[in-house]
Protein backbone atom coordinates (compact mmCIF):
# COMPACT_ATOMS: atom_id res chain seq x y z
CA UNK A 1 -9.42 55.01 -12.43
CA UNK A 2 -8.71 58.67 -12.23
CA UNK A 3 -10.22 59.62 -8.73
CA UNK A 4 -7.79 57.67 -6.26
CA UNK A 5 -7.80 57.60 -2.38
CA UNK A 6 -4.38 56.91 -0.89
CA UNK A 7 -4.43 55.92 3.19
CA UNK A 8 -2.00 58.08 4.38
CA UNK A 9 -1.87 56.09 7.55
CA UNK A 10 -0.61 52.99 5.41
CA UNK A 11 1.42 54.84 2.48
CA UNK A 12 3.59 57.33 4.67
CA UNK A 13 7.28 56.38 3.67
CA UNK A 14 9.17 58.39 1.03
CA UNK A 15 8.77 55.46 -1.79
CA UNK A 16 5.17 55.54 -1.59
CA UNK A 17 5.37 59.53 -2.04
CA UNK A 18 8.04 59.00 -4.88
CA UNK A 19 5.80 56.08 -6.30
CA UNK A 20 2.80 58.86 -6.79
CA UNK A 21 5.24 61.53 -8.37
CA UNK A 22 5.69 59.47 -11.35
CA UNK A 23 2.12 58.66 -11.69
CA UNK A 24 0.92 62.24 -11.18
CA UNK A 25 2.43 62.35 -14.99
CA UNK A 26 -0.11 60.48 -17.23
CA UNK A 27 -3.10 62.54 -18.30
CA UNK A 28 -6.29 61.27 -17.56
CA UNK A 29 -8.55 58.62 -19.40
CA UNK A 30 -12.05 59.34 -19.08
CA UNK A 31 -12.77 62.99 -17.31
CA UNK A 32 -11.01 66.32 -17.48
CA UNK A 33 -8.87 66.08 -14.36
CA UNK A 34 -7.05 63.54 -12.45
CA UNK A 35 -7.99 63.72 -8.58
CA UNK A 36 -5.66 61.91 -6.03
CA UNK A 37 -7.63 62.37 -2.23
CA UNK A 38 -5.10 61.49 0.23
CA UNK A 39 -6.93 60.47 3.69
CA UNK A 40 -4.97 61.23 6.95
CA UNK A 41 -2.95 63.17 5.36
CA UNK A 42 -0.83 64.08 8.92
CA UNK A 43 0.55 60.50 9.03
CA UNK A 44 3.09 61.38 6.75
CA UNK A 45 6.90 61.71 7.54
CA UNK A 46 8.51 64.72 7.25
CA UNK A 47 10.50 62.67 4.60
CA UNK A 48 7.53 62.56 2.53
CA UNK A 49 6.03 66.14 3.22
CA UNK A 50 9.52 67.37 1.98
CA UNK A 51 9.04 64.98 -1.35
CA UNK A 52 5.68 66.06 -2.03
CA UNK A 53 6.21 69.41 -1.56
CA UNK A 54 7.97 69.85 -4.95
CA UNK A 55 4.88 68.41 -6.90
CA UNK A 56 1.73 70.55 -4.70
CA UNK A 57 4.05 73.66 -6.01
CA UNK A 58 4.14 73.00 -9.36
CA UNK A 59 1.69 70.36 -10.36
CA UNK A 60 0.77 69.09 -14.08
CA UNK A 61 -2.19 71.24 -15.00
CA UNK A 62 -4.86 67.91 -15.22
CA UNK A 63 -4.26 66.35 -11.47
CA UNK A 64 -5.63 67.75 -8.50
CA UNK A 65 -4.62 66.70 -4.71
CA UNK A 66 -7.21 66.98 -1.85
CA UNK A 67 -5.98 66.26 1.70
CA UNK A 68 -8.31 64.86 4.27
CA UNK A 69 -7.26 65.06 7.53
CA UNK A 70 -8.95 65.72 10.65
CA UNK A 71 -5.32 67.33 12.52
CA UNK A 72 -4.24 70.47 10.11
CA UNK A 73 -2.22 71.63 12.96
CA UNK A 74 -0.02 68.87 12.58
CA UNK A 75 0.52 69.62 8.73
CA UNK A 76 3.52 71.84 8.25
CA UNK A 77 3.61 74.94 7.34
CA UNK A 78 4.67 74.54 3.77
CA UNK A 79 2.51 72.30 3.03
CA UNK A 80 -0.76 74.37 4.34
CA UNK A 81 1.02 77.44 2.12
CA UNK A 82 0.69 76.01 -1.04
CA UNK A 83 -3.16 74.37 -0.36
CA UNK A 84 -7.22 75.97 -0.37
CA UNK A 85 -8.37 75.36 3.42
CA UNK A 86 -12.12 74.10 3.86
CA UNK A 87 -13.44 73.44 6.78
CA UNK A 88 -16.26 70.92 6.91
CA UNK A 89 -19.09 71.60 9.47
CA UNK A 90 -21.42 68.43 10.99
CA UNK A 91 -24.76 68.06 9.57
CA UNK A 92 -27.62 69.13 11.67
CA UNK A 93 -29.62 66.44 13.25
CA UNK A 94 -32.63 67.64 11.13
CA UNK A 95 -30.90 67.22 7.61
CA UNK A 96 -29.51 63.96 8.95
CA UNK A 97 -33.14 62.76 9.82
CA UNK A 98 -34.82 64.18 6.61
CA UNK A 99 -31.99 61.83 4.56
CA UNK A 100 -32.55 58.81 6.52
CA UNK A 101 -36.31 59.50 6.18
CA UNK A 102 -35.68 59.52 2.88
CA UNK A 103 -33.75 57.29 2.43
CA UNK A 104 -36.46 54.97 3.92
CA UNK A 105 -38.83 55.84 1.72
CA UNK A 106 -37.26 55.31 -1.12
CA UNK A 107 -35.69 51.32 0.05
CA UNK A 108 -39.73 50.82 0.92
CA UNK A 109 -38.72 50.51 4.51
CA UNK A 110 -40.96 51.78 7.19
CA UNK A 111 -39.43 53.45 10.26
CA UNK A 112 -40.21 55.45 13.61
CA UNK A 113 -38.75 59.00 13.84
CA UNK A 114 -37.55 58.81 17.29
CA UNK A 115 -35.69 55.74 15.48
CA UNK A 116 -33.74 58.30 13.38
CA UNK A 117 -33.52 60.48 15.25
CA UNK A 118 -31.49 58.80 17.21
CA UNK A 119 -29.63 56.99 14.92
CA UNK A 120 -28.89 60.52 13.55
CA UNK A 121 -27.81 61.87 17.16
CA UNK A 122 -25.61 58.23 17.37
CA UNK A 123 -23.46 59.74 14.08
CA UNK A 124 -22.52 62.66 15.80
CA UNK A 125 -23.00 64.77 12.59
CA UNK A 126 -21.48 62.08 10.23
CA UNK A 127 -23.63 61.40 7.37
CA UNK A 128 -21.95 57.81 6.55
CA UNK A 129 -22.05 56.21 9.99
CA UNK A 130 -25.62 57.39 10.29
CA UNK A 131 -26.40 55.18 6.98
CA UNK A 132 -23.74 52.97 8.57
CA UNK A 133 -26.01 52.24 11.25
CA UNK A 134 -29.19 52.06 9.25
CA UNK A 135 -28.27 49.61 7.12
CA UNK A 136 -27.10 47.47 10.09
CA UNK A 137 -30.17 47.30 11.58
CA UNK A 138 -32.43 47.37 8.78
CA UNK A 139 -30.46 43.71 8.25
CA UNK A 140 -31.79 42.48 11.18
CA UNK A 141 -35.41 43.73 10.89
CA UNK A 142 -38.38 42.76 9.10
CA UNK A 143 -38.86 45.97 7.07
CA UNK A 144 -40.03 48.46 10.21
CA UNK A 145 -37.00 50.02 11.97
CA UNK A 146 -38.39 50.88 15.78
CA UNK A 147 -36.90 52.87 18.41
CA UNK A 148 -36.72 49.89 20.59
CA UNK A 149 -34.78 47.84 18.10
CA UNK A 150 -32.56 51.18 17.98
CA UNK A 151 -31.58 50.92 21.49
CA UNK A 152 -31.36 47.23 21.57
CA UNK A 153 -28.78 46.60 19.11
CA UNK A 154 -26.48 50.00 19.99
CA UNK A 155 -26.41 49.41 23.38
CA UNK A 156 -27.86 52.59 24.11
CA UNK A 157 -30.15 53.62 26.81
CA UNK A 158 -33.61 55.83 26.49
CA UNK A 159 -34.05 58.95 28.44
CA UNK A 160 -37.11 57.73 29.98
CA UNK A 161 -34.86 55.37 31.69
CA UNK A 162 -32.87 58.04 32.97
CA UNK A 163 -35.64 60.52 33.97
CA UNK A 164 -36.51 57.14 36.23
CA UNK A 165 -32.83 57.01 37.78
CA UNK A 166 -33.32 60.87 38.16
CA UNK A 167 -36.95 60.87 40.42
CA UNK A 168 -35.03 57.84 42.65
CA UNK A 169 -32.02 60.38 43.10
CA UNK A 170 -34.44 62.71 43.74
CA UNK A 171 -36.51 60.59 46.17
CA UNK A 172 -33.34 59.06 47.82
CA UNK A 173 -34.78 55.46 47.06
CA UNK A 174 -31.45 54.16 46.90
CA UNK A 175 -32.96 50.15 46.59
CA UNK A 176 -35.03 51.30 43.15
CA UNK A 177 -31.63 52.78 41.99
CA UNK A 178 -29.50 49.51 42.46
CA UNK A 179 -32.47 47.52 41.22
CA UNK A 180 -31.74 50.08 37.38
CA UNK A 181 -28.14 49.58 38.09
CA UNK A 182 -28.20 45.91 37.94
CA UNK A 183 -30.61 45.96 35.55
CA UNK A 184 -28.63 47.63 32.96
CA UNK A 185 -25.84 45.04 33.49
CA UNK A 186 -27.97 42.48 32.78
CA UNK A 187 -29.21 43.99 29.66
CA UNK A 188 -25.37 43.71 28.34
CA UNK A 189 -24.90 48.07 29.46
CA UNK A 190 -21.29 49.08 30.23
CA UNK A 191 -20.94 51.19 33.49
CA UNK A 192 -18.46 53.19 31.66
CA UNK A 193 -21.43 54.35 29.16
CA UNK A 194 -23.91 54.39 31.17
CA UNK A 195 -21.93 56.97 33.21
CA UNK A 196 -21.00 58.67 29.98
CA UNK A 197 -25.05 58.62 29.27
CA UNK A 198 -26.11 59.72 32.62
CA UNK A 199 -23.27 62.74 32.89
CA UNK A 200 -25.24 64.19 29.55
CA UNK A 201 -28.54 63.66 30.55
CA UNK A 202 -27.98 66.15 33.98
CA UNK A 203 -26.01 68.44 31.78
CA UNK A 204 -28.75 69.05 28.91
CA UNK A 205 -31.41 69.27 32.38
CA UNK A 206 -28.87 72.24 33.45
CA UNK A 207 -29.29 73.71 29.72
CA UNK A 208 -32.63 73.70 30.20
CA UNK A 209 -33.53 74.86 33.56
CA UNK A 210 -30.43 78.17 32.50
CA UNK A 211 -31.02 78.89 29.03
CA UNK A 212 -34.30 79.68 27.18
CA UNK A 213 -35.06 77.42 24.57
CA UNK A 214 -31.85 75.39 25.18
CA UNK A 215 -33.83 72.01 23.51
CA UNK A 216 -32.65 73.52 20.29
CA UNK A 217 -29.18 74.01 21.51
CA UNK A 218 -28.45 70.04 21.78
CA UNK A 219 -29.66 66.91 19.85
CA UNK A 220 -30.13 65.03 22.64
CA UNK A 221 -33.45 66.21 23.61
CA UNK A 222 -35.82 64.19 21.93
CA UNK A 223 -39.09 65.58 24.12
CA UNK A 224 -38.33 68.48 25.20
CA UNK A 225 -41.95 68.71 27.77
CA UNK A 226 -40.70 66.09 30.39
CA UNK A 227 -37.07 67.44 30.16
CA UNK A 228 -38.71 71.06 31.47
CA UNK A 229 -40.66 68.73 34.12
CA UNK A 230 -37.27 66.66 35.54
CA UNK A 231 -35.16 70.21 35.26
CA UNK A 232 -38.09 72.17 37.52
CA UNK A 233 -37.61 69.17 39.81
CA UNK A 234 -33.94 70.38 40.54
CA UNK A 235 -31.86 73.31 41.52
CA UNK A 236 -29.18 74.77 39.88
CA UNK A 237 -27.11 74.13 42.97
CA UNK A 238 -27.71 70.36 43.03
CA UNK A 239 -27.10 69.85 39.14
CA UNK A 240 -23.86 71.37 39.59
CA UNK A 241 -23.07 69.08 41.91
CA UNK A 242 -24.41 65.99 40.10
CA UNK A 243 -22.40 66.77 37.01
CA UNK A 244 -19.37 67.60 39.04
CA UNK A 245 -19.41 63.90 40.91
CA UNK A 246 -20.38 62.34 38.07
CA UNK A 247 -17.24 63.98 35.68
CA UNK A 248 -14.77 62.71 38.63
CA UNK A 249 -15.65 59.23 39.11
CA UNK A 250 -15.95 59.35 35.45
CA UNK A 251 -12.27 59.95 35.32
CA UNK A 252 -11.47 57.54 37.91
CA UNK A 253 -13.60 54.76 36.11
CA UNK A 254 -10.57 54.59 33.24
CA UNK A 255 -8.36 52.99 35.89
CA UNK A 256 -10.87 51.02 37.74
CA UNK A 257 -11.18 47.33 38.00
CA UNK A 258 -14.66 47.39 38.72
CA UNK A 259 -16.02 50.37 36.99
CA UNK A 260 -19.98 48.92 38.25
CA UNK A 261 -19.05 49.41 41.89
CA UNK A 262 -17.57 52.96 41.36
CA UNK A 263 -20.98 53.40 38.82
CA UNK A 264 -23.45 52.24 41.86
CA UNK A 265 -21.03 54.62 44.13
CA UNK A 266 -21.54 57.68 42.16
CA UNK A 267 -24.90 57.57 42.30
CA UNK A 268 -25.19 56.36 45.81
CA UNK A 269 -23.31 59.57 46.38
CA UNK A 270 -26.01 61.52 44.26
CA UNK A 271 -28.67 60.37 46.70
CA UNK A 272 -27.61 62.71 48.95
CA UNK A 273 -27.46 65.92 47.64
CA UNK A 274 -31.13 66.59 47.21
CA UNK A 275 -31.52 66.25 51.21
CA UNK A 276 -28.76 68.64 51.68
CA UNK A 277 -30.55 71.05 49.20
CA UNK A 278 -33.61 70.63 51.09
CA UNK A 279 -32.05 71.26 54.62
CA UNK A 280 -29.94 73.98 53.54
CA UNK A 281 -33.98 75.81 51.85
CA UNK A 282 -34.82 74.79 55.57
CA UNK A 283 -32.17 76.57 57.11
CA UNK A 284 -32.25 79.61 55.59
CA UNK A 285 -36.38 79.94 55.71
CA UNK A 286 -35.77 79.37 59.42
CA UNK A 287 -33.44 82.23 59.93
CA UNK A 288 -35.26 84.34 58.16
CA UNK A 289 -38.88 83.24 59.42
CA UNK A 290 -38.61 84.03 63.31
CA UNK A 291 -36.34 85.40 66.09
CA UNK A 292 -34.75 83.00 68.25
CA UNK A 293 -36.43 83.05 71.63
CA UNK A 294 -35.99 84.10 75.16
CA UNK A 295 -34.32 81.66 76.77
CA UNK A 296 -31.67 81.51 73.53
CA UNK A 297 -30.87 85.42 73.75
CA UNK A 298 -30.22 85.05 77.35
CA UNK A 299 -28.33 81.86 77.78
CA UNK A 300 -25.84 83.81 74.98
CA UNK A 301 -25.96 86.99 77.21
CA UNK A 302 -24.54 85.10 80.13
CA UNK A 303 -21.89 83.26 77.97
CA UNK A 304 -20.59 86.84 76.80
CA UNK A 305 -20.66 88.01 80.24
CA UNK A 306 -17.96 84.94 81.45
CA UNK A 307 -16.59 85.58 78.37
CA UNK A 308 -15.88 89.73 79.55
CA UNK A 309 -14.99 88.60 83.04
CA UNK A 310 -11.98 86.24 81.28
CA UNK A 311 -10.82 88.91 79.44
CA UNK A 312 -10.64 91.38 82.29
CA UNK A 313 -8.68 88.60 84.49
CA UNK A 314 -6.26 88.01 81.93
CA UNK A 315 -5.83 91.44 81.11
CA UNK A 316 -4.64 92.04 85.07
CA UNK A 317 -3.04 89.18 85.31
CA UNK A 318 -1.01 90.20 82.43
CA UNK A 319 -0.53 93.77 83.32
CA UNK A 320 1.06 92.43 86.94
CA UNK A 321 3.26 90.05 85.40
CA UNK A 322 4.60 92.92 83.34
CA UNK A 323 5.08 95.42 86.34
CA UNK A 324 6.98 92.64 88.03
CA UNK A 325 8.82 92.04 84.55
CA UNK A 326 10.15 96.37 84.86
CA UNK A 327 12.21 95.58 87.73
CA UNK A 328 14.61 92.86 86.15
CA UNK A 329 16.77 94.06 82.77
CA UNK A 330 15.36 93.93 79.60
CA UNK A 331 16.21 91.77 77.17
CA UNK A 332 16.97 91.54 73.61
CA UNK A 333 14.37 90.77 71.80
CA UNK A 334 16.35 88.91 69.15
CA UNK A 335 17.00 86.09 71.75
CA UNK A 336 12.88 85.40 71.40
CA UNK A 337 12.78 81.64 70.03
CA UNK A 338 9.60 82.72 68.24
CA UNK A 339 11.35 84.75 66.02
CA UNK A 340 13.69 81.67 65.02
CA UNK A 341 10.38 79.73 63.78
CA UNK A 342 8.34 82.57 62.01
CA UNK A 343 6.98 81.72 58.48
CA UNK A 344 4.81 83.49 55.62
CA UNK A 345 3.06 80.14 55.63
CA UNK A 346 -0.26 80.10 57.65
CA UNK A 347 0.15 78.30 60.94
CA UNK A 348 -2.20 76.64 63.08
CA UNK A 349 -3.92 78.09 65.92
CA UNK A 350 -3.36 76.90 69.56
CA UNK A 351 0.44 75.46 68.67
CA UNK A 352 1.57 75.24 71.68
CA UNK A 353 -0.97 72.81 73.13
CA UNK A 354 -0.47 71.14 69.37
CA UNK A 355 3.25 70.57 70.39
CA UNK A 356 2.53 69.73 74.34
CA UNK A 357 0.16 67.12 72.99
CA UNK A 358 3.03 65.55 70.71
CA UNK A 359 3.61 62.52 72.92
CA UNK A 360 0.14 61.45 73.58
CA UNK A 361 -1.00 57.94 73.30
CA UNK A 362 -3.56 58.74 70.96
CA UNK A 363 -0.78 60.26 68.56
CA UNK A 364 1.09 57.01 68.59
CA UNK A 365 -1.60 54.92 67.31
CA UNK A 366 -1.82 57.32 64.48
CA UNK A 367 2.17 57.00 64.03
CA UNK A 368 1.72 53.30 63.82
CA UNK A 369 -1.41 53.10 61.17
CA UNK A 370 0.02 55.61 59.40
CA UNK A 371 1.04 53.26 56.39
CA UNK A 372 -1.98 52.30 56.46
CA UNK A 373 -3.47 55.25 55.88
CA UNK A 374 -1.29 56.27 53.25
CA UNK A 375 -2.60 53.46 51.55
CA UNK A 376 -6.42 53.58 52.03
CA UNK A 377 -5.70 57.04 50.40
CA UNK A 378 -4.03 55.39 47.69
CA UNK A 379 -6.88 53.06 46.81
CA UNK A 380 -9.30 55.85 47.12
CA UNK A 381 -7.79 58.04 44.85
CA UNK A 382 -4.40 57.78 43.41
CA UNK A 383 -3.53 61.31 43.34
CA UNK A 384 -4.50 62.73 46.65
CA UNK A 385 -1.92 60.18 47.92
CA UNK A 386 1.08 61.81 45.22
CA UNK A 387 0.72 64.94 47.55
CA UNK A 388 -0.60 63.57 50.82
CA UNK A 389 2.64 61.45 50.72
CA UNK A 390 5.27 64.12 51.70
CA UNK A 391 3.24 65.32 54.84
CA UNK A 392 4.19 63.32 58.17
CA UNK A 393 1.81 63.40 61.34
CA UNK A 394 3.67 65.04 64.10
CA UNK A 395 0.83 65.72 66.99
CA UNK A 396 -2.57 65.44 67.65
CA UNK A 397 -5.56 67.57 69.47
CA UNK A 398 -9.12 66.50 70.09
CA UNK A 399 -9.96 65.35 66.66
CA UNK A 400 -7.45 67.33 64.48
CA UNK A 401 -4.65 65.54 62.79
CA UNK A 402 -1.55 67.90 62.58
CA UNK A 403 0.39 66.96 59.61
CA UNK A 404 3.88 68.58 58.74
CA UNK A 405 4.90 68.97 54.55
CA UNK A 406 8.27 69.85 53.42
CA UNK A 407 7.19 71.31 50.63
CA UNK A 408 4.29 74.30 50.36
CA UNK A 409 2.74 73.53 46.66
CA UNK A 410 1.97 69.53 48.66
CA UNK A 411 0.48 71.37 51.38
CA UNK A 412 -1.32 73.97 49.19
CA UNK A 413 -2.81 71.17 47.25
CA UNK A 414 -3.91 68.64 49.92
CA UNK A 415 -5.77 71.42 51.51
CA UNK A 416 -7.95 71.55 48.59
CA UNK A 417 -11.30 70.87 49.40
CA UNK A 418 -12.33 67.79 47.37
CA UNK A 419 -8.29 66.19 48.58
CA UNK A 420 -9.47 67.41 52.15
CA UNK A 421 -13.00 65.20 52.34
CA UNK A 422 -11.05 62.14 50.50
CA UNK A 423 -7.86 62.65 53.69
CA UNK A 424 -10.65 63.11 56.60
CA UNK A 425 -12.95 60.37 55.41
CA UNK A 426 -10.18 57.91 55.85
CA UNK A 427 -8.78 59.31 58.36
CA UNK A 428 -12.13 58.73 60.46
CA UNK A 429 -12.43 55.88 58.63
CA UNK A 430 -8.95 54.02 60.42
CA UNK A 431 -9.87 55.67 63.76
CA UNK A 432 -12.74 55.04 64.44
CA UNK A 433 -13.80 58.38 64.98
CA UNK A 434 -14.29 61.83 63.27
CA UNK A 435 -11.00 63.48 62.47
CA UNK A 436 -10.20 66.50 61.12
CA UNK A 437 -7.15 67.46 59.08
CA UNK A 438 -4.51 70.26 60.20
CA UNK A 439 -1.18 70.79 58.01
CA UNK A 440 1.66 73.24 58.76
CA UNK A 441 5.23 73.24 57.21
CA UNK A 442 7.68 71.03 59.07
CA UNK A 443 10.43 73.60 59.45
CA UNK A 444 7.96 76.05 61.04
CA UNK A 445 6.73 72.31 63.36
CA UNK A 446 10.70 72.38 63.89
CA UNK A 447 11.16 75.66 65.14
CA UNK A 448 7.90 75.75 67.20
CA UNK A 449 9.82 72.84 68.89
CA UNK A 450 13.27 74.69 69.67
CA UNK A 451 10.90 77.06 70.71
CA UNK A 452 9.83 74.66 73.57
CA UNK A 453 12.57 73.23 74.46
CA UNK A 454 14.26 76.26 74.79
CA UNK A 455 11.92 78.22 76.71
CA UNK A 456 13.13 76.89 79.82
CA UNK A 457 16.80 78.08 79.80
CA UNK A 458 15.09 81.89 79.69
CA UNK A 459 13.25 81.45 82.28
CA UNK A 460 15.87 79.93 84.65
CA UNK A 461 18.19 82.95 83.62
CA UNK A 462 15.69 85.21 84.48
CA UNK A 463 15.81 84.25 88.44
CA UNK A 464 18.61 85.32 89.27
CA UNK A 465 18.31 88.90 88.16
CA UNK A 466 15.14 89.60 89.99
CA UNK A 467 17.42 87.93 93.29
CA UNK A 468 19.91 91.05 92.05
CA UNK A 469 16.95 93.46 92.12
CA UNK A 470 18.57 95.52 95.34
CA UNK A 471 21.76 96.27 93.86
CA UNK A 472 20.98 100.28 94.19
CA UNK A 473 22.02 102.66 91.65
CA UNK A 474 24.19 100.25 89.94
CA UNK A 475 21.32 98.71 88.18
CA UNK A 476 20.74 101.24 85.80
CA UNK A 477 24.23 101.08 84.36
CA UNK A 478 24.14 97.50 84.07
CA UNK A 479 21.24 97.93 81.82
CA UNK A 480 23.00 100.67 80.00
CA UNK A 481 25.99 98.57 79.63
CA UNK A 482 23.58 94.85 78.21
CA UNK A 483 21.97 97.39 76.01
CA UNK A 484 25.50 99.03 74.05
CA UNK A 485 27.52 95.64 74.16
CA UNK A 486 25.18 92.80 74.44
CA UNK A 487 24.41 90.42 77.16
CA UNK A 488 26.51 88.00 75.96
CA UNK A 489 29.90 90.31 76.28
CA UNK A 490 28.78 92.14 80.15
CA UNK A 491 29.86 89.93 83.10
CA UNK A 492 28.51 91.26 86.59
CA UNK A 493 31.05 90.53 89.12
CA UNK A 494 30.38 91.29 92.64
């Protein structure tokens, strides 16, 4: 009668606050002090902060509030003025086990200690559900609480399990790994929690295999010996990448219709990254084991030797065309059309064969799946396709798709690495071939194409001035007279 518990969550109004003032008032019955524990205590109104404010500043010397909540931040500051702060830590999962052993003992019940164990690591440091759970399956037992019975009626999954799905990843055996997968299913396992499962399982292997003595560092290790084993059996490289493909389908499995598909996905996914571990170890041993031979050194040789003789044509061919160039007037050079399209944004090398190749057939039959692409995006992941969206494709080369964006924080983002291999894969995916993604802004795509089109005129303007070339010493002060006033405002008449 004088320790109460008011649910804040249910009692938040201003009556209910008002209601408690006037009982605050009678002295208590039985023990010194009154105590009135108010759970949640951040569901309150403001209302009701303001009218309880009043009584936690001067309170009747025999009552005593406590306020539970597990938000202070969302306590206002008057309130958290006028109160003692504690902060309550979880208990450790070997006080937690030494009270349910006890516990135990003292009900005459017989139990396993991997059985508390993980009932205690189930809790997450809460004392209560951990008896929670005890008592529920001590119900259902007759007297001996196993570690089988554990997993059984909390869904959960052992480790061994896991350190199985592991060696298949390792091994690639993707059959053994659908064979778990549907396995699990059967046994009445969510994907989602599985995934959940699995995602902590390769993090504590990563604790392991980095930090010394990291089995004390998390309660999930229950034997720490074949953890060592599993971690040795990995890099560092390839449990990054694990955890890293497991947190993003993780993400996407909210949203998903079929979370077992994207589940048996993920870890099809996982299958590979051991081989590329392997062939990247292979790689690099091979550079470093022998030189390449003979017949390798020289075949490059002769390539840089066509490559020298190209440079040396193009480099006379180029130093002719300007001698020929000295004879005609010079121009302006703000009448380049280059100059028109120049951008601090990054643009794409060989452009100009980009923009010649705009009306190729192969380029139309992009134009005309392009919805369809938008949407195979979509399906594969919702937010690649926000940013992919604003980009249209404008020409095509080889196997690189040139697409155009408006705006520069769509482009920056789609060129993101992990947006990149989503874009490509369907991209190769609707053509039927491997396809690379390109991306440029449009107005620089737009002025590379004024560019083109006006390239022309200059050159047909040019024709008639080297036709002039014999006009004697008059030449030199009509290029005096382009250079003070323009070529727009000097007419040559003859």
């Amino acid at each position: 009668m004088d320790v109460q518990e008011i649910d804040a969550a249910s009692n938040r109004g201003v009556e209910e606050i008002r209601d408690l003032r006037e009982k605050v008032k009678y002295a208590p019955t039985e023990v010194r002090q009154k105590v009135y524990i108010i759970d949640e205590v951040h569901m309150l109104t403001t209302e009701a902060f303001n009218a309880l404010l009043k009584t936690l500043e001067e309170p009747p010397p025999h009552v005593m509030f406590i306020l539970a909540t597990t938000e202070p931040h969302r306590l206002p500051a008057t309130i958290i003025s006028r109160c003692q702060r504690f902060d309550f830590r979880r208990v450790s999962l070997e006080e937690q086990t030494a009270r349910l052993t006890l516990i135990c003992e003292q009900e005459g019940m017989e139990a396993d200690q991997d059985a508390l164990q993980y009932i205690a690591r189930l809790s997450d440091g809460g004392m209560r559900d951990a008896l929670s759970v005890l008592d529920q399956i001590s119900s259902f037992t007759d007297g001996r609480v196993t570690y089988q019975q554990v997993m059984d009626m909390t869904g959960g999954i052992a480790s061994e399990q896991f350190a199985k799905l592991a060696a298949s990843l390792l091994k690639g055996d993707v059959g053994h790994i659908l064979q778990m997968i549907e396995g699990f299913m059967h046994e009445g396992k969510s994907a989602d929690k599985c995934m959940e499962n699995l995602l902590y399982y390769f993090r504590d292997l990563l604790m392991i295999k980095m930090v010394p003595d990291a089995d004390k560092l998390t309660d999930r290790v229950l034997n720490p010996e074949s953890f060592r084993d599993m971690a040795d059996s990995f890099t560092k490289e390839q449990l990054f990448h694990m955890i890293d493909t497991l947190n993003r389908y993780q993400s996407e499995m909210k949203y998903a219709v079929q979370p077992q598909t994207l589940f048996e996905v993920a870890l099809l996914k996982l299958c590979s990254i051991p081989a590329q571990g392997e062939a990247s170890v292979q790689v690099g041993a091979s550079s470093h084991a022998a030189p390449a031979d003979g017949g390798e050194i020289n075949r490059l040789k002769q390539q840089l030797a066509e490559l020298e003789k190209k440079l040396d044509r193009a480099l006379k061919s180029g130093l002719s065309g300007g001698e020929g160039a000295s004879s005609a007037p010079s121009r302006p050079a703000t009448r380049a059309p280059v100059s028109r399209g120049n951008s601090p944004a990054k643009l794409p090398s060989q452009l100009d064969q980009y923009v010649a190749r705009k009306g190729a057939p192969e380029f139309t039959e992009i134009s005309k799946k392009w919805s369809q692409i938008l949407q195979r995006v979509k399906e594969e992941r919702v937010t690649v396709h926000a940013w992919f969206v604003d980009g249209e494709p404008v020409s095509l080369l080889e196997d690189n798709v040139l697409v155009a964006f408006k705006n520069n924080i769509h482009r920056e983002t789609t060129e993101k690495q992990a947006n990149r291999e989503v874009i490509e894969r369907v991209l190769s995916e609707q053509l039927g071939r491997p396809a690379r993604l390109v991306t440029m802004m449009l107005k620089d795509w737009t002025g590379a194409m004024e560019g083109a089109s006006e390239a022309p005129k200059e050159d047909f303007k040019l024709e008639p001035e080297h036709e002039d070339g014999g006009s004697g010493n008059k030449q030199p002060w009509i290029d005096e007279a382009i250079q003070l006033f323009g070529e727009d405002l000097v007419v040559i008449k003859e």
